[in-house]
N, C-alpha and C. Protein backbone atom coordinates (compact mmCIF):
# COMPACT_ATOMS: atom_id res chain seq x y z
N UNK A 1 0.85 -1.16 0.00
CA UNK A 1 0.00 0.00 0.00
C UNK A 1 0.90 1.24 0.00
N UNK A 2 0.74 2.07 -0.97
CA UNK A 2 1.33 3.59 -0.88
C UNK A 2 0.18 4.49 -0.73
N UNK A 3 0.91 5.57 0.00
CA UNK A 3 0.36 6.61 0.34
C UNK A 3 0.99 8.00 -0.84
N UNK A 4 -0.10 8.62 -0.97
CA UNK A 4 0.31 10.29 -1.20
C UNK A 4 -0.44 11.04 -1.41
N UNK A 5 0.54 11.81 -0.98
CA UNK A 5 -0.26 13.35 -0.07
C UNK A 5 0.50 14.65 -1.04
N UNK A 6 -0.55 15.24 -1.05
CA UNK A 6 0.11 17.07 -1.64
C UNK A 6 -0.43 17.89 -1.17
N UNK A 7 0.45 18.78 -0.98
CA UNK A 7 0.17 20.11 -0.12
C UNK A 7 0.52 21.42 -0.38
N UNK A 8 -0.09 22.26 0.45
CA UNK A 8 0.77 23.49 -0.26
C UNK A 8 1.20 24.22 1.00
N UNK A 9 2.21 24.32 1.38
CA UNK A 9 2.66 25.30 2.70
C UNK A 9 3.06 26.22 2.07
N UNK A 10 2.47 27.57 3.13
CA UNK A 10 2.31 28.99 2.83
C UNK A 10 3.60 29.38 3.83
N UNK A 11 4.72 29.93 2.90
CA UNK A 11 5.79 30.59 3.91
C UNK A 11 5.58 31.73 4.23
N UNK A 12 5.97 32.50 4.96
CA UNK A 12 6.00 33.74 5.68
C UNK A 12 6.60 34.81 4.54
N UNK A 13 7.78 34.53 3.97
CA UNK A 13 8.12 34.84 2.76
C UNK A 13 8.71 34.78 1.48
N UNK A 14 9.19 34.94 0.08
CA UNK A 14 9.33 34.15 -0.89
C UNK A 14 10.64 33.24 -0.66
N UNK A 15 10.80 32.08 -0.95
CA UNK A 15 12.62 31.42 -0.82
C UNK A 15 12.70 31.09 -1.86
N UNK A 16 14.21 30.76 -2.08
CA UNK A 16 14.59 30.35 -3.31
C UNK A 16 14.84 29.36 -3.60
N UNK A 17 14.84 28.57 -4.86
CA UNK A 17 14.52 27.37 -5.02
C UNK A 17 16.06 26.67 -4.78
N UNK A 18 16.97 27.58 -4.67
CA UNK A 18 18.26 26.84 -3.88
C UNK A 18 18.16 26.13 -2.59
N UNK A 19 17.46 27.22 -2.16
CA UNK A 19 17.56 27.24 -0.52
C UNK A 19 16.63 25.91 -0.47
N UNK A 20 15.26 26.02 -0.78
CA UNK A 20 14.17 24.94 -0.87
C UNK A 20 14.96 23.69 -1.49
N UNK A 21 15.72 23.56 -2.83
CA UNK A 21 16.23 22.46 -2.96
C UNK A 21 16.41 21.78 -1.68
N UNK A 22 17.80 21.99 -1.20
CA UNK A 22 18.99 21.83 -0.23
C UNK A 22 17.77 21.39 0.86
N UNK A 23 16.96 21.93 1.25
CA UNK A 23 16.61 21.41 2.31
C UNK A 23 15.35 20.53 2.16
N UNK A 24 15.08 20.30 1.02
CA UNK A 24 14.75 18.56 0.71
C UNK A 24 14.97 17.42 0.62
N UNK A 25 16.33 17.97 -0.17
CA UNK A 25 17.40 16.64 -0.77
C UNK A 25 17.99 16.26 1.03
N UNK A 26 18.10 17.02 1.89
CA UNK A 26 18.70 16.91 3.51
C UNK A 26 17.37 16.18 4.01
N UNK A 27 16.19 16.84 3.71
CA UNK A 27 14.95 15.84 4.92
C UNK A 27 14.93 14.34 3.74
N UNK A 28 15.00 13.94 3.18
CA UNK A 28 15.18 12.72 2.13
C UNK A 28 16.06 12.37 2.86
N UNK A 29 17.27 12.56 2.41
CA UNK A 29 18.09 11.57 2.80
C UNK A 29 18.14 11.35 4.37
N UNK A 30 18.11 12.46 5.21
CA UNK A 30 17.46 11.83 6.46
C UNK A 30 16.55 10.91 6.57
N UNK A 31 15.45 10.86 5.93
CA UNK A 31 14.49 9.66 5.81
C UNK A 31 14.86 8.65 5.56
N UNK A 32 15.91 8.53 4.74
CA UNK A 32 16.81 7.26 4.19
C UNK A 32 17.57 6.53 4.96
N UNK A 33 18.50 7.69 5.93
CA UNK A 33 19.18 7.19 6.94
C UNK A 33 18.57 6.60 7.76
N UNK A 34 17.10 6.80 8.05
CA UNK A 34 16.23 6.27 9.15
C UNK A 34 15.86 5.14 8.62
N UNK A 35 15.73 4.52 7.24
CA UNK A 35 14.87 3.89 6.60
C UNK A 35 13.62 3.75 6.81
N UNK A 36 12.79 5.03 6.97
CA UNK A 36 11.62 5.44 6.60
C UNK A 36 11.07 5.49 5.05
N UNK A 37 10.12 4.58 5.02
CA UNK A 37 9.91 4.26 3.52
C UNK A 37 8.59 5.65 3.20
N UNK A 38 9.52 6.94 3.12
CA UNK A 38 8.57 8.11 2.48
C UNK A 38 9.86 9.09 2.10
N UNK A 39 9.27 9.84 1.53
CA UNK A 39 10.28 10.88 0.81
C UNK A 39 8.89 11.71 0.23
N UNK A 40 9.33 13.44 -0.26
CA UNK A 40 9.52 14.02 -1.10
C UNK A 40 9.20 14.04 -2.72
N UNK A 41 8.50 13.39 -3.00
CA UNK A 41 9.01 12.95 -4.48
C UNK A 41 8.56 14.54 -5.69
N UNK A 42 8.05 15.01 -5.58
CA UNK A 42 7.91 16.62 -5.96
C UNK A 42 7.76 17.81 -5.39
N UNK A 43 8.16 18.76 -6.03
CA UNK A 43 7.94 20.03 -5.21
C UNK A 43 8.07 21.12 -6.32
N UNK A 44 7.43 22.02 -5.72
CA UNK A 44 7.73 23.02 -6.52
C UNK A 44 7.33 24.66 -5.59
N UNK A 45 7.99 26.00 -5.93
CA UNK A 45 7.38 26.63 -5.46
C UNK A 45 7.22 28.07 -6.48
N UNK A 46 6.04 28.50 -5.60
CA UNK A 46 5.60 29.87 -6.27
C UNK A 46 5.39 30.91 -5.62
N UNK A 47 6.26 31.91 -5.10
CA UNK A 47 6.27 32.73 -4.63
C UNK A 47 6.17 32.71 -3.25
N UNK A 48 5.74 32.27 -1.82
CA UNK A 48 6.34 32.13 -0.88
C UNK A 48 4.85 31.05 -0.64
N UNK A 49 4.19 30.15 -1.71
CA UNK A 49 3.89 28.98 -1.78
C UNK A 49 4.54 27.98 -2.26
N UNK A 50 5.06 26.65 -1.23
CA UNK A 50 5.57 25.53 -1.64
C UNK A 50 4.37 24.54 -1.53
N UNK A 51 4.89 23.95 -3.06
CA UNK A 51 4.31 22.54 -3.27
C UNK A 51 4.62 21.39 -2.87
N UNK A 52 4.59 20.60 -2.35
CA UNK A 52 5.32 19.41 -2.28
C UNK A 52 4.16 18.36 -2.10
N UNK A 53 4.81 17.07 -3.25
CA UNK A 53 4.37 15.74 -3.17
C UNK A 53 4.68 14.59 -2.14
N UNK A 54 4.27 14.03 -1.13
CA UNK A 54 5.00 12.97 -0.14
C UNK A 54 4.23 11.77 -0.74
N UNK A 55 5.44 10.68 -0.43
CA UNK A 55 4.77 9.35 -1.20
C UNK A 55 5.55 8.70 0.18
N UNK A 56 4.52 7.68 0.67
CA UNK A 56 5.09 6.56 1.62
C UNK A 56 4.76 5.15 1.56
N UNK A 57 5.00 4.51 2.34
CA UNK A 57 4.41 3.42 2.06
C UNK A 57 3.72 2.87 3.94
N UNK A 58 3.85 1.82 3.62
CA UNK A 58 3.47 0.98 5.21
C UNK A 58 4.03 1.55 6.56
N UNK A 59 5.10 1.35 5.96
CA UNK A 59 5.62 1.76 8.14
C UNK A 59 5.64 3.10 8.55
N UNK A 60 5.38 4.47 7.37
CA UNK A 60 5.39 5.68 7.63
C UNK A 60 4.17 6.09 6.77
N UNK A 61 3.70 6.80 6.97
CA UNK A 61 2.54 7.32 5.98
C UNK A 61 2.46 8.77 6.06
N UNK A 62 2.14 9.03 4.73
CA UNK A 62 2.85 10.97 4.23
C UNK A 62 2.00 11.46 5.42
N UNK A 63 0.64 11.06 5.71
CA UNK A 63 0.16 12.19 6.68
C UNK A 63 0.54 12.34 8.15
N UNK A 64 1.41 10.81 8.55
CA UNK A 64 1.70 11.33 9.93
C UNK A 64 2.92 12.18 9.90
């Protein structure tokens, strides 16, 4: 069974998609290190709205 979830978090103000990279590719691979079967799998942002896709499976699920 997979899970996924999309969302849109409203930042306080616009970031850049450097900054937003970097600190995806860091909560991923943290997830990895944990072997938490969820990640990240899209994102995108627009103006100080981020998108992001979470996909999980069984032992973690995007909404907890």
């Amino acid at each position: 069974m997979r899970f996924r979830l999309s969302a849109t978090v409203k930042l306080s103000k616009p970031a850049s998609e450097e900054v937003i990279s970097k600190e995806i590719e860091d909560f991923n691979t943290r997830l990895s290190e944990k072997r938490v079967d969820a990640k990240i799998e899209r994102w995108d942002i627009f103006g100080n709205n981020l998108n992001i896709e979470i996909v999980s499976g069984r032992k973690r699920r995007a909404h907890d």
